[in-house]
N, C-alpha and C. Protein backbone atom coordinates (compact mmCIF):
# COMPACT_ATOMS: atom_id res chain seq x y z
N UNK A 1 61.31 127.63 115.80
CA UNK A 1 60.31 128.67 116.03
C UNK A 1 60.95 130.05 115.86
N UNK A 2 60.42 131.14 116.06
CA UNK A 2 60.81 132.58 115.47
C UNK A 2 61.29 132.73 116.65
N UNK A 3 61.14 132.30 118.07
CA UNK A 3 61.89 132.83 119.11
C UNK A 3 63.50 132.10 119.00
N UNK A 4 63.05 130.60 118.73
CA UNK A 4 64.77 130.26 118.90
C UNK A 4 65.63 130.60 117.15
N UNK A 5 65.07 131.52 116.64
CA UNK A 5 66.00 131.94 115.18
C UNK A 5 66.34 133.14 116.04
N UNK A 6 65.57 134.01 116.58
CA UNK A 6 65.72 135.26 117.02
C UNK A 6 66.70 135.22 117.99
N UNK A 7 66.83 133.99 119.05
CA UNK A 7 68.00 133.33 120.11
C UNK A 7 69.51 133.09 119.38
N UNK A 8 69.28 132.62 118.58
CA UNK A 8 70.30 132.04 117.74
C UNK A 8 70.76 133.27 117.11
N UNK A 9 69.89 134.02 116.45
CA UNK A 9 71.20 135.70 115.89
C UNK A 9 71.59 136.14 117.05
N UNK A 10 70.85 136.03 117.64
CA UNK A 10 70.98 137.47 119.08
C UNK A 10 72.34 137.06 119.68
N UNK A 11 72.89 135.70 119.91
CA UNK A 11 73.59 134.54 119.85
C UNK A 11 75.05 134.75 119.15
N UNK A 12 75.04 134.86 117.80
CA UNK A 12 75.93 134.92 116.66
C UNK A 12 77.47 135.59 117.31
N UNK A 13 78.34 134.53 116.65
CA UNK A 13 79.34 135.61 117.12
C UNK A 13 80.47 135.30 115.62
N UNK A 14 80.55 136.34 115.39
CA UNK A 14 81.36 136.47 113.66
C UNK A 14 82.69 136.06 114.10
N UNK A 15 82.84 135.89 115.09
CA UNK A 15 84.53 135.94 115.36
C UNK A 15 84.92 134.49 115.91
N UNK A 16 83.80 133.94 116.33
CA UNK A 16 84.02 132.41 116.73
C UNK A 16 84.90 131.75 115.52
N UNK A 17 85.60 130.67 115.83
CA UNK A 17 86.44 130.17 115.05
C UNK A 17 85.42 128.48 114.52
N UNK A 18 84.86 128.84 113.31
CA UNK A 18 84.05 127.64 112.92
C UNK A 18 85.06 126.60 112.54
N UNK A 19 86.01 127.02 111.93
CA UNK A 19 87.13 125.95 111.08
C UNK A 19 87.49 124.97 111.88
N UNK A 20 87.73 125.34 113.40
CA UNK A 20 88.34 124.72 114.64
C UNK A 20 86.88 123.98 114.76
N UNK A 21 85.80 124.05 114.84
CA UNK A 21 84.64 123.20 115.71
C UNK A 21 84.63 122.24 113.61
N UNK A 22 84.72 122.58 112.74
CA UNK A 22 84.20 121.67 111.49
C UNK A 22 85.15 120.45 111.02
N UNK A 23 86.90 121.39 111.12
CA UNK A 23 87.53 120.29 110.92
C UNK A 23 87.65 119.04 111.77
N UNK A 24 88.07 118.01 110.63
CA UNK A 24 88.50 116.85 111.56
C UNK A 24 89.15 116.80 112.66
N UNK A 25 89.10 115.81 113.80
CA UNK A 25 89.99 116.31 115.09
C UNK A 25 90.93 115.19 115.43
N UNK A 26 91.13 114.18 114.09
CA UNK A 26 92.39 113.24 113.78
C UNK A 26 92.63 113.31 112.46
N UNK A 27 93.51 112.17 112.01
CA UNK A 27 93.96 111.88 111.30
C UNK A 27 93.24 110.92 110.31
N UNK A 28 92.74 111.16 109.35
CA UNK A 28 91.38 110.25 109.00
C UNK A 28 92.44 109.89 107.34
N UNK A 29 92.34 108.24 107.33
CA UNK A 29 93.73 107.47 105.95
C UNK A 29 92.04 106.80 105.26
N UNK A 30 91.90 107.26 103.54
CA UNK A 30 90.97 106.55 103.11
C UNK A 30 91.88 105.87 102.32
N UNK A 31 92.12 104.21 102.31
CA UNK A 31 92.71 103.75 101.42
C UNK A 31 92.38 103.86 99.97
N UNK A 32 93.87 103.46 99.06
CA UNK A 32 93.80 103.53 97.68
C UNK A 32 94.61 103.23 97.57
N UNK A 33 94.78 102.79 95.73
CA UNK A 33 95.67 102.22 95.38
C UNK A 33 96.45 102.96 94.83
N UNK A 34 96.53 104.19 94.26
CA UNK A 34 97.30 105.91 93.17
C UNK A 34 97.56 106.61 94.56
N UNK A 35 98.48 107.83 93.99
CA UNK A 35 98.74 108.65 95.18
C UNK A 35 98.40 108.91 96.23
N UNK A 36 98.84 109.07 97.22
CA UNK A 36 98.21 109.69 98.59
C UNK A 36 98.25 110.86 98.38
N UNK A 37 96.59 111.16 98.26
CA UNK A 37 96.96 112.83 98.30
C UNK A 37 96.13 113.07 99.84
N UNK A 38 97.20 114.74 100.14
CA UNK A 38 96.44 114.86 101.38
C UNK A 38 95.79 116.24 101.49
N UNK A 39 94.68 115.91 102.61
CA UNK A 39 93.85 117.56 102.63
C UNK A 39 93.68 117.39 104.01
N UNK A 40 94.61 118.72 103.93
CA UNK A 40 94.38 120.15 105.10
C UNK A 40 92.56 120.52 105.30
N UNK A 41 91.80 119.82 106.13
CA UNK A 41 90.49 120.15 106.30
C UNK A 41 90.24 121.34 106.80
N UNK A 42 89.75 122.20 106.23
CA UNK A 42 89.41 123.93 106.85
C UNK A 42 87.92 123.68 107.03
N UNK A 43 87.42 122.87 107.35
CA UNK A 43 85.82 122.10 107.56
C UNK A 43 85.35 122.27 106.57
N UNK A 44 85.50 121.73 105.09
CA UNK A 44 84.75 121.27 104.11
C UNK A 44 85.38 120.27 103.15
N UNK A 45 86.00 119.27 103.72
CA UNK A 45 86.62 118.06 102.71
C UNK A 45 85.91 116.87 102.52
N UNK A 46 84.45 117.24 103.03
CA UNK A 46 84.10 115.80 102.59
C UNK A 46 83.50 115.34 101.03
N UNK A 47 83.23 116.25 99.98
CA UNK A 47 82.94 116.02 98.78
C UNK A 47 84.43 116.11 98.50
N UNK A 48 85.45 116.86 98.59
CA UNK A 48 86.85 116.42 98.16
C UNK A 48 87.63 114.79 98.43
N UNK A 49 87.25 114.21 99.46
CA UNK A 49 87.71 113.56 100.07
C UNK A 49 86.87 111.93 99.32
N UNK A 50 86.03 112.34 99.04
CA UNK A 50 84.92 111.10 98.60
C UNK A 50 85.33 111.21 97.19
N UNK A 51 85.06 112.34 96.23
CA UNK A 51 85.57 112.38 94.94
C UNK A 51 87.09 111.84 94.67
N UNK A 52 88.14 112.00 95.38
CA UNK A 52 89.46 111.46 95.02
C UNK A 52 89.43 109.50 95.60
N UNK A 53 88.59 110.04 96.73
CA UNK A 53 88.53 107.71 97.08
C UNK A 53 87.74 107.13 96.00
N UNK A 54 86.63 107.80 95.18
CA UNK A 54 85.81 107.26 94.55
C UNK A 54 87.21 106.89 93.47
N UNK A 55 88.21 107.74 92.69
CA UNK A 55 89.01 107.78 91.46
C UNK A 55 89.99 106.79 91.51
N UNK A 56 90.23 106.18 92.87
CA UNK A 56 91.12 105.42 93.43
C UNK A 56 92.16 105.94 94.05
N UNK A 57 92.30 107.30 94.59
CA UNK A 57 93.38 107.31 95.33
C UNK A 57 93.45 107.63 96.68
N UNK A 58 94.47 107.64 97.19
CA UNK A 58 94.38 107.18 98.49
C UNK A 58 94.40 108.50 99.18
N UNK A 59 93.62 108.90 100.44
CA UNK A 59 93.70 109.72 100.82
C UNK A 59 93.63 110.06 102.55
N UNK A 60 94.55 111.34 102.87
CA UNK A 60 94.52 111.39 104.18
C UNK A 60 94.37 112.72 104.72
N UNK A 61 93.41 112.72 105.25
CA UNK A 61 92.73 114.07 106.09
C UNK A 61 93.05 114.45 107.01
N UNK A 62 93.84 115.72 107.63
CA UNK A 62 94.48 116.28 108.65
C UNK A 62 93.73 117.24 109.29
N UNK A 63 93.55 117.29 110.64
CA UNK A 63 93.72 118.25 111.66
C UNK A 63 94.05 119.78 110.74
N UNK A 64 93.66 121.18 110.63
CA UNK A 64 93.57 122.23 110.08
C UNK A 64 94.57 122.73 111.24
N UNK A 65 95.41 122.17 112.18
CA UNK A 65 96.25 122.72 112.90
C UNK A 65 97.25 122.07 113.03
N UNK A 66 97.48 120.64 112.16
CA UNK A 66 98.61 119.95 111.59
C UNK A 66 99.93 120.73 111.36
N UNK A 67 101.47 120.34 111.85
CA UNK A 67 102.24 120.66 111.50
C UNK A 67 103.00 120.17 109.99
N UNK A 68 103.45 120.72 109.50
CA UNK A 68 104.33 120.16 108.51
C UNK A 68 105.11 118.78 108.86
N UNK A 69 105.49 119.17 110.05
CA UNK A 69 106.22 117.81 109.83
C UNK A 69 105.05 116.41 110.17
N UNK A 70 104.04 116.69 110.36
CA UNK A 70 102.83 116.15 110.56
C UNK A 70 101.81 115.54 109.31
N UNK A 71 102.15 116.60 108.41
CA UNK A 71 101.81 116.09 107.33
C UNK A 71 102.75 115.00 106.31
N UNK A 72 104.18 115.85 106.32
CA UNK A 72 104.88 115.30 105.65
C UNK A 72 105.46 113.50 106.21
N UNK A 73 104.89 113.10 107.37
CA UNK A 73 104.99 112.25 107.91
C UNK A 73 104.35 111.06 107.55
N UNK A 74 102.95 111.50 107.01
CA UNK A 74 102.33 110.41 106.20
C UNK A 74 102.72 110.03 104.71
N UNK A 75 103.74 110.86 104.13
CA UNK A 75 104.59 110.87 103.09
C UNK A 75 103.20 110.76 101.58
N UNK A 76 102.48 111.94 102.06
CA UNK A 76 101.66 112.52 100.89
C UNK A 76 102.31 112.94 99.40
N UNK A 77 101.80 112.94 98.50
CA UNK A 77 102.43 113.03 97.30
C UNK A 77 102.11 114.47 96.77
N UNK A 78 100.65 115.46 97.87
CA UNK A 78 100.18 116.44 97.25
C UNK A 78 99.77 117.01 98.42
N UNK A 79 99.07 118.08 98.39
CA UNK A 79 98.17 118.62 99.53
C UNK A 79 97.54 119.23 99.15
N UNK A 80 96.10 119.35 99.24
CA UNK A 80 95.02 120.24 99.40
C UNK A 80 94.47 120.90 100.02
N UNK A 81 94.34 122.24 99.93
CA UNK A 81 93.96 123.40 101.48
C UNK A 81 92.55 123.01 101.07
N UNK A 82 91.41 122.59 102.06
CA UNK A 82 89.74 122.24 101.77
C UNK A 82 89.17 123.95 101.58
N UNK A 83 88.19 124.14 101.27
CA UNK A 83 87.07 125.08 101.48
C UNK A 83 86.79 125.10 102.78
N UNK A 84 86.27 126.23 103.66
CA UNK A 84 85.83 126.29 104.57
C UNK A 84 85.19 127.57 105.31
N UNK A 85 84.34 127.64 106.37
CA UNK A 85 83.51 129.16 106.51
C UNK A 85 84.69 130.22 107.14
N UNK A 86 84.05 131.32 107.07
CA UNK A 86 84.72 132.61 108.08
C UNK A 86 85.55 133.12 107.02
N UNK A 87 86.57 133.94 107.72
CA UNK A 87 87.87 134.29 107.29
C UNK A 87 88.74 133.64 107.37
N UNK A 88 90.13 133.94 106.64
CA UNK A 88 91.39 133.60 107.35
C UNK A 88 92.40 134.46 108.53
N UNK A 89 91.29 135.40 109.40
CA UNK A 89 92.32 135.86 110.76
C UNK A 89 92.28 135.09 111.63
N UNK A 90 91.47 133.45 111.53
CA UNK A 90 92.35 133.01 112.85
C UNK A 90 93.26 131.02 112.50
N UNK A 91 93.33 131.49 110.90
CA UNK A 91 94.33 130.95 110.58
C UNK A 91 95.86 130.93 109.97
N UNK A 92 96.23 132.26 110.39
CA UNK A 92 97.18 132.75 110.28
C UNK A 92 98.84 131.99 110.87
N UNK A 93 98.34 131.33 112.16
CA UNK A 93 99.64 130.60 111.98
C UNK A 93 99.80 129.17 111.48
N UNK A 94 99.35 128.97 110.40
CA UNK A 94 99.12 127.76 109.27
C UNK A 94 99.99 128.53 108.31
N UNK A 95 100.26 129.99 108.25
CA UNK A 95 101.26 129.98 106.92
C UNK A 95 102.77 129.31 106.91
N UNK A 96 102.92 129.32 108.42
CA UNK A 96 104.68 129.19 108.46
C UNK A 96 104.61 127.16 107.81
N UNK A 97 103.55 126.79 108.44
CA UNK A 97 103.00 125.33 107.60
C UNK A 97 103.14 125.19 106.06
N UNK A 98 102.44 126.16 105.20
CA UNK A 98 102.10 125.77 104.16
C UNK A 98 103.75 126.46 103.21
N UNK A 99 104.56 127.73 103.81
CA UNK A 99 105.58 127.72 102.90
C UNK A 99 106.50 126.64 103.45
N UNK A 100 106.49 126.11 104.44
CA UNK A 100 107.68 124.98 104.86
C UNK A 100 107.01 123.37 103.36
N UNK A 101 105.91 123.39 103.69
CA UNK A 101 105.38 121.83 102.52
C UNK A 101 105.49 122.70 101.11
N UNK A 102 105.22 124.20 100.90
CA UNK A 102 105.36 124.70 99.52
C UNK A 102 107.05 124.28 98.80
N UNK A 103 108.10 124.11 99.32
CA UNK A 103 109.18 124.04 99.18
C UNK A 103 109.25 122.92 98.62
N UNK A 104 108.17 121.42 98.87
CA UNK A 104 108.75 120.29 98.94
C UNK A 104 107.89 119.45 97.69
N UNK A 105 106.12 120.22 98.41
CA UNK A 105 105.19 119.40 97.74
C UNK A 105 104.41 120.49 96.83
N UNK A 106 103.22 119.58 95.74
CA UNK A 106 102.30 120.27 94.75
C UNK A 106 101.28 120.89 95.76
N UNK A 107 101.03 122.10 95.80
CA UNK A 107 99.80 121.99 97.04
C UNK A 107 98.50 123.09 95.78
N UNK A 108 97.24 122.35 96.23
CA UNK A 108 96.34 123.15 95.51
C UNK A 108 94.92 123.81 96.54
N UNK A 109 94.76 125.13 96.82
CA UNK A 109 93.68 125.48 97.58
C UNK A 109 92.41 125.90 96.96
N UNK A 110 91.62 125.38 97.92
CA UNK A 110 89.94 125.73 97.30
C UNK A 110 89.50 126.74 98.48
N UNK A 111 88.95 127.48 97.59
CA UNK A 111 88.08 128.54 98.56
C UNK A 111 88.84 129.35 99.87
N UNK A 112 88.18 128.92 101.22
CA UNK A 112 89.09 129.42 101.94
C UNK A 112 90.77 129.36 102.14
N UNK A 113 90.91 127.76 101.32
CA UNK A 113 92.30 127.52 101.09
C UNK A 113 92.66 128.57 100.07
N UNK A 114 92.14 128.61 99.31
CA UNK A 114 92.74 129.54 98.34
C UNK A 114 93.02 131.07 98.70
N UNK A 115 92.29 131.37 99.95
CA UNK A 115 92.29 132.85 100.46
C UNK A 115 94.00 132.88 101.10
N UNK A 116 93.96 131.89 102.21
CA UNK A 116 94.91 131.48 102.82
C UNK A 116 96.56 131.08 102.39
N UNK A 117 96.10 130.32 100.81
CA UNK A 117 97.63 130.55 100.23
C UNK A 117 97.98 132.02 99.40
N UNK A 118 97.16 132.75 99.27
CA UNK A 118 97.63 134.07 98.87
C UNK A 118 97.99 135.04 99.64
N UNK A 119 97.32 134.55 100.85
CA UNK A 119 97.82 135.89 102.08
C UNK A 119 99.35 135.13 102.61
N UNK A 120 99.42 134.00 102.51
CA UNK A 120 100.96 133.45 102.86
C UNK A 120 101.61 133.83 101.96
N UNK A 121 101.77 134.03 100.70
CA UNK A 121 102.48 134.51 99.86
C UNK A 121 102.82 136.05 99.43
N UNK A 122 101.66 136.75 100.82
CA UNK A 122 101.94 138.14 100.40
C UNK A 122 100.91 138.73 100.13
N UNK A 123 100.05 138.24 99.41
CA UNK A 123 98.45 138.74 99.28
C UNK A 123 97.98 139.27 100.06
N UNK A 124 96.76 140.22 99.99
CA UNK A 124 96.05 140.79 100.67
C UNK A 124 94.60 140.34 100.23
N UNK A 125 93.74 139.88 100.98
CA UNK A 125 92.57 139.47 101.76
C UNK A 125 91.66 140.32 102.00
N UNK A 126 90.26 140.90 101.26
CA UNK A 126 89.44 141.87 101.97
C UNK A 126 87.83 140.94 101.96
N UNK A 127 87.39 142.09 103.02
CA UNK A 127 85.80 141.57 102.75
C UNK A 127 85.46 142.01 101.81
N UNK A 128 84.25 141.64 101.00
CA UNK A 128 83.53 141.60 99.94
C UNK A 128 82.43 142.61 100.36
N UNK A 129 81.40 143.58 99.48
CA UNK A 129 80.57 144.45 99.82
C UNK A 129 79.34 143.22 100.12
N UNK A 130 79.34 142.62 99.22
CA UNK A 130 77.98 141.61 99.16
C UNK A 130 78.51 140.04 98.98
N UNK A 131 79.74 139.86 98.28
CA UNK A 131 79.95 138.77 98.67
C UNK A 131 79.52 138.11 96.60
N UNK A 132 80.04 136.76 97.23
CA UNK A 132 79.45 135.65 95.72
C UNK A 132 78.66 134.61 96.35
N UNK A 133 77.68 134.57 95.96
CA UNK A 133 76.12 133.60 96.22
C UNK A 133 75.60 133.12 95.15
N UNK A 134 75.65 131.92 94.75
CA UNK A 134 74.52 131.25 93.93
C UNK A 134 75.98 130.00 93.32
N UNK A 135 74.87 129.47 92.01
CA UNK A 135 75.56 128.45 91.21
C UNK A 135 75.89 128.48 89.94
N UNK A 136 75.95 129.95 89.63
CA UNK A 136 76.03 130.29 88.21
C UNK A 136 76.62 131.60 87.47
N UNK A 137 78.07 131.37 88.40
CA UNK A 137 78.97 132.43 88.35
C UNK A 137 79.87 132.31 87.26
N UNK A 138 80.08 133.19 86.52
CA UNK A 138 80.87 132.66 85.15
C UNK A 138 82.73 133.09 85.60
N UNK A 139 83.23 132.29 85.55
CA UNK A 139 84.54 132.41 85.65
C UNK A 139 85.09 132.63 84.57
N UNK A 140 86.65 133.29 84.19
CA UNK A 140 87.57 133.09 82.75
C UNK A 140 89.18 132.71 83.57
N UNK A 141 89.21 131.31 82.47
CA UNK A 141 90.69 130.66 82.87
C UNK A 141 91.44 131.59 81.86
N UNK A 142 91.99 131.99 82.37
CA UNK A 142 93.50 133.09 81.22
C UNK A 142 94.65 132.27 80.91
N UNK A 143 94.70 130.73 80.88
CA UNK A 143 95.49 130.49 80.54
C UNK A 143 94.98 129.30 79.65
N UNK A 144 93.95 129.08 80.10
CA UNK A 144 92.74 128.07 78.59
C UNK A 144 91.91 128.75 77.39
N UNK A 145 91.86 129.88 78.06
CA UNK A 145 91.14 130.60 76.97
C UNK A 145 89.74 130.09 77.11
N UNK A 146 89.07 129.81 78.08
CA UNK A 146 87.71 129.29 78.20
C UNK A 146 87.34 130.12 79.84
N UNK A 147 85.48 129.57 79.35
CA UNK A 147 85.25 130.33 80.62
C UNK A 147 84.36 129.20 81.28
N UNK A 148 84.21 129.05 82.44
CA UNK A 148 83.50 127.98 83.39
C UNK A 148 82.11 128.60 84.05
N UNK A 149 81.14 128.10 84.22
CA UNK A 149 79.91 128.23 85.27
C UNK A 149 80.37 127.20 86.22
N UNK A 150 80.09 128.01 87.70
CA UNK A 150 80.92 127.45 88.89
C UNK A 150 79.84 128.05 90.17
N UNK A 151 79.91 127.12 91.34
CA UNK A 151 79.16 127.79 91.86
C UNK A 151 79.81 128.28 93.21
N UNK A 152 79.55 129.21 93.46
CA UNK A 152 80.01 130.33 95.04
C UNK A 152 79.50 130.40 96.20
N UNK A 153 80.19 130.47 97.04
CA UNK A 153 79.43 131.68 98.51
C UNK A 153 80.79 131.69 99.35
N UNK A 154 81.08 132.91 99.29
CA UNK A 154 82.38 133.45 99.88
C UNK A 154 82.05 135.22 100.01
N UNK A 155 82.14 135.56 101.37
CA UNK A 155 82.34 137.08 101.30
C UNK A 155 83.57 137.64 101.63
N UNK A 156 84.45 136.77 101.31
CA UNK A 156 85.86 137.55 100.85
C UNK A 156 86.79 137.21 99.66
N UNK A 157 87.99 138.17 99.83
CA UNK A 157 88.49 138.11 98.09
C UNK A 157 89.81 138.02 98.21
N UNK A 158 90.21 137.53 97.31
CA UNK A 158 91.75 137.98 96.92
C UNK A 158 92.23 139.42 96.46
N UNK A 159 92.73 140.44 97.37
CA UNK A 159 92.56 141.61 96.26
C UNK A 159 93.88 141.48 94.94
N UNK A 160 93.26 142.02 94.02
CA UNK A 160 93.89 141.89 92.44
C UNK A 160 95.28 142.33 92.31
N UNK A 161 95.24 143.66 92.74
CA UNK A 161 96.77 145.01 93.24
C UNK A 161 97.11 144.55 93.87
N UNK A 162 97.18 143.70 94.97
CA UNK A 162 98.43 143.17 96.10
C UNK A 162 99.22 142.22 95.35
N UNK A 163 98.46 141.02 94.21
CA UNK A 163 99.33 140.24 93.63
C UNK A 163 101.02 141.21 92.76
N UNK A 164 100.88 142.31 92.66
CA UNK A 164 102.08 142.73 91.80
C UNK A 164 103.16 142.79 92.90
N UNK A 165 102.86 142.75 94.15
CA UNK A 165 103.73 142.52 95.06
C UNK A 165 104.72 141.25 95.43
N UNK A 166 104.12 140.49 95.14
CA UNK A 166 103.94 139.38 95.41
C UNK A 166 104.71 138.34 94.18
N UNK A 167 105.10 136.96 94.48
CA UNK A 167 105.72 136.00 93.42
C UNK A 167 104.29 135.49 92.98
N UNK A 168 102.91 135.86 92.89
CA UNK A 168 101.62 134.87 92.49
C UNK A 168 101.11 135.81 91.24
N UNK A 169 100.71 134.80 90.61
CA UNK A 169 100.09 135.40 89.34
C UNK A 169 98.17 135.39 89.22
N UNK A 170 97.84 136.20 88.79
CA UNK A 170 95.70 135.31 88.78
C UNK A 170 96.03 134.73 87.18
N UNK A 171 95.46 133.60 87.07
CA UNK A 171 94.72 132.54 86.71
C UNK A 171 93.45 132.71 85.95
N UNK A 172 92.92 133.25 87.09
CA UNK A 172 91.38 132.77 86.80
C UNK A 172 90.57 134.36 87.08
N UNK A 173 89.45 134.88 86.52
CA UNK A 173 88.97 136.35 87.04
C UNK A 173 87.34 135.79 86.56
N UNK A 174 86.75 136.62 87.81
CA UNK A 174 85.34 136.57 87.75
C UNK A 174 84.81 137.59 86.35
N UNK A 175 83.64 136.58 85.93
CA UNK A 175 83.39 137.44 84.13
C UNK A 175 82.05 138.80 84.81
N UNK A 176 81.66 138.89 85.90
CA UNK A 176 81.22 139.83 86.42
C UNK A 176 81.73 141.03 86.83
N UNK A 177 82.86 140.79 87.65
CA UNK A 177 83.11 142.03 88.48
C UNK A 177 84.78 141.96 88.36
N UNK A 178 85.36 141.18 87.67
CA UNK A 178 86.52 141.05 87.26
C UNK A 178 87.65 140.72 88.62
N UNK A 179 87.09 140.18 89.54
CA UNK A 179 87.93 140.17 91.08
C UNK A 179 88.68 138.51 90.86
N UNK A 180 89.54 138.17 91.43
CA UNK A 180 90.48 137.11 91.43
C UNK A 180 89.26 135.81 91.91
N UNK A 181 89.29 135.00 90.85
CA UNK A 181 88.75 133.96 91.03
C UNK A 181 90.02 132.16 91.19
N UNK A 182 91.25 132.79 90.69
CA UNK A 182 92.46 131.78 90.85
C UNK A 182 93.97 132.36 90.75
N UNK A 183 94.84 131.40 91.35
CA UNK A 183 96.42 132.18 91.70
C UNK A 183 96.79 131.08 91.17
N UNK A 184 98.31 131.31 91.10
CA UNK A 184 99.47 130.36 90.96
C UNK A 184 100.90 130.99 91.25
N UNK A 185 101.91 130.39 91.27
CA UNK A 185 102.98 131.08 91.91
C UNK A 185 103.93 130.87 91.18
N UNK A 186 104.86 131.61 90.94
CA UNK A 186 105.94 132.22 89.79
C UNK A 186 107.04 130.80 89.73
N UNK A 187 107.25 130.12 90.86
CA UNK A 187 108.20 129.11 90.84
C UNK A 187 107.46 128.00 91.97
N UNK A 188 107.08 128.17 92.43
CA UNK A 188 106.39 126.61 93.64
C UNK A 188 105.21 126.14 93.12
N UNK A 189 105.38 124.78 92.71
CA UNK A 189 103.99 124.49 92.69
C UNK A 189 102.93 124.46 93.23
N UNK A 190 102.33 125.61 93.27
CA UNK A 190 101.01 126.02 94.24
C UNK A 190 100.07 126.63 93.38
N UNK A 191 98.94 126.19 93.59
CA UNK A 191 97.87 126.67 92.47
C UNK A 191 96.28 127.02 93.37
N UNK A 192 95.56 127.86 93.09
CA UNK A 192 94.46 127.47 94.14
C UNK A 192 93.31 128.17 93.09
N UNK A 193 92.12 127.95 93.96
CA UNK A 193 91.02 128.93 92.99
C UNK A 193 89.99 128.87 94.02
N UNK A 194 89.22 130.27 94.02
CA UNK A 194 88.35 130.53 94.71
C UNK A 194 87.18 129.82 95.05
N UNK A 195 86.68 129.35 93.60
CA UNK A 195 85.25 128.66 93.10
C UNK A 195 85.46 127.23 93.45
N UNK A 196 84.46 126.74 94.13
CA UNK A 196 83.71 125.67 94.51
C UNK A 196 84.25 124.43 93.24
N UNK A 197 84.34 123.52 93.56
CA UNK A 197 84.87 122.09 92.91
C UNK A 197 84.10 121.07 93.38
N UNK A 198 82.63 120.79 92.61
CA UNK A 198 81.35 120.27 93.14
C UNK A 198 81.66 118.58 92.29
N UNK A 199 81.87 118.56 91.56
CA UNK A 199 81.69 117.49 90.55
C UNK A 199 83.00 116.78 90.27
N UNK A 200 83.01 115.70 89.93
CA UNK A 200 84.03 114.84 89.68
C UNK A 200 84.60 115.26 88.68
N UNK A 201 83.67 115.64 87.61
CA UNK A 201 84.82 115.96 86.21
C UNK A 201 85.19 117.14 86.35
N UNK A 202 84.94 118.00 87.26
CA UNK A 202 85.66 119.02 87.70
C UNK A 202 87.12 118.88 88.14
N UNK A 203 87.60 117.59 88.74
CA UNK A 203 88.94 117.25 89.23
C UNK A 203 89.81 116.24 87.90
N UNK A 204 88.84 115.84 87.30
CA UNK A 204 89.23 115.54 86.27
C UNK A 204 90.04 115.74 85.17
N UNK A 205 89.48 116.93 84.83
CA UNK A 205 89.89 117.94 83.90
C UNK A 205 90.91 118.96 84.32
N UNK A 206 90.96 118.93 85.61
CA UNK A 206 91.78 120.86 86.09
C UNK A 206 93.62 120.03 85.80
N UNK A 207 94.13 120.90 85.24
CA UNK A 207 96.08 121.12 84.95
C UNK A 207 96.26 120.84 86.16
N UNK A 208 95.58 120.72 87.29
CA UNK A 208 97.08 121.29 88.32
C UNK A 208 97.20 119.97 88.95
């Protein structure tokens, strides 16, 4: 009803930590027979998580407050930072996590993961004026020479000028507004990208 929408903003609190109430709150093993790959749940791994069991491989879903040696314990072959809502200010002590597994393992972030491995590496992180909304955002890979329709909703960014600071390179740039749509890093295998990874042949196809 219009009173309990009107309850519910009045309600809202931007600063609550959603990642903590979405992610998993164990250790969740989908068998397979190919790699164990594993994902760091920032509360959105379940189309990641179904797309890699569907391909055959094996997969294991962590706690978003997992230690390294927590992960590296299930003796994963990869890691994936998931997508997930909010910002990254109240996952900030997950970086000393992700450069301790960057040293060892391939790690690839989506979305909020992807916010999160650039601010560990040095990046800077802003809000967005309006943000990316819809399913038909044109991306350009700079290192395929092609451009992708991908779909969004994120109101924050990678900013572009902090990468020269930094060991990360962009990848990938929005064909709109030209803002960082993907990173990668000068020597660790770490790769991430902003845009949504909806479809199977989407994992199919990606280098990393």
């Amino acid at each position: 009803s219009i009173s309990e929408m009107e309850e519910m903003i009045k309600n809202y609190k931007p600063q609550e930590d959603y990642v903590e109430k979405l992610s998993v709150k164990s250790t969740e093993t989908l068998v397979g027979e190919d790699l164990n790959i594993g994902i760091l749940d920032l509360g959105d791994s379940l189309k990641i998580k179904k797309t890699l069991s569907d391909m055959g491989y094996r997969v294991t879903v962590f706690p978003y407050k997992s230690s390294a040696m927590d992960i590296e314990s299930e003796k994963v072959d990869g890691l994936i930072i998931s997508n997930g809502p909010g910002s990254i200010e109240s996952l900030k002590g997950l970086e000393k996590t992700i450069r301790e597994l960057a040293e060892k393992k391939n790690i690839f972030g989506i979305g909020l993961g992807h916010q999160l491995i650039a601010s560990t590496f040095g990046a800077k992180v802003e809000k967005m004026k309006y943000g990316h909304r819809g399913s038909n955002h044109g991306v350009y890979d700079l290192d395929k020479n092609r451009a992708y329709i991908v779909p969004q909703n994120h109101g924050y960014v990678v900013n572009g000028d902090s990468l020269t600071e930094t060991d990360l390179l962009m990848t990938h740039k929005n064909l709109n507004d030209d803002t960082v749509e993907g990173i990668s890093h000068k020597s660790l295998k770490v790769n991430s990208v902003q845009f949504n990874l909806e479809e199977k042949t989407d994992l199919e196809n990606t280098s990393y």
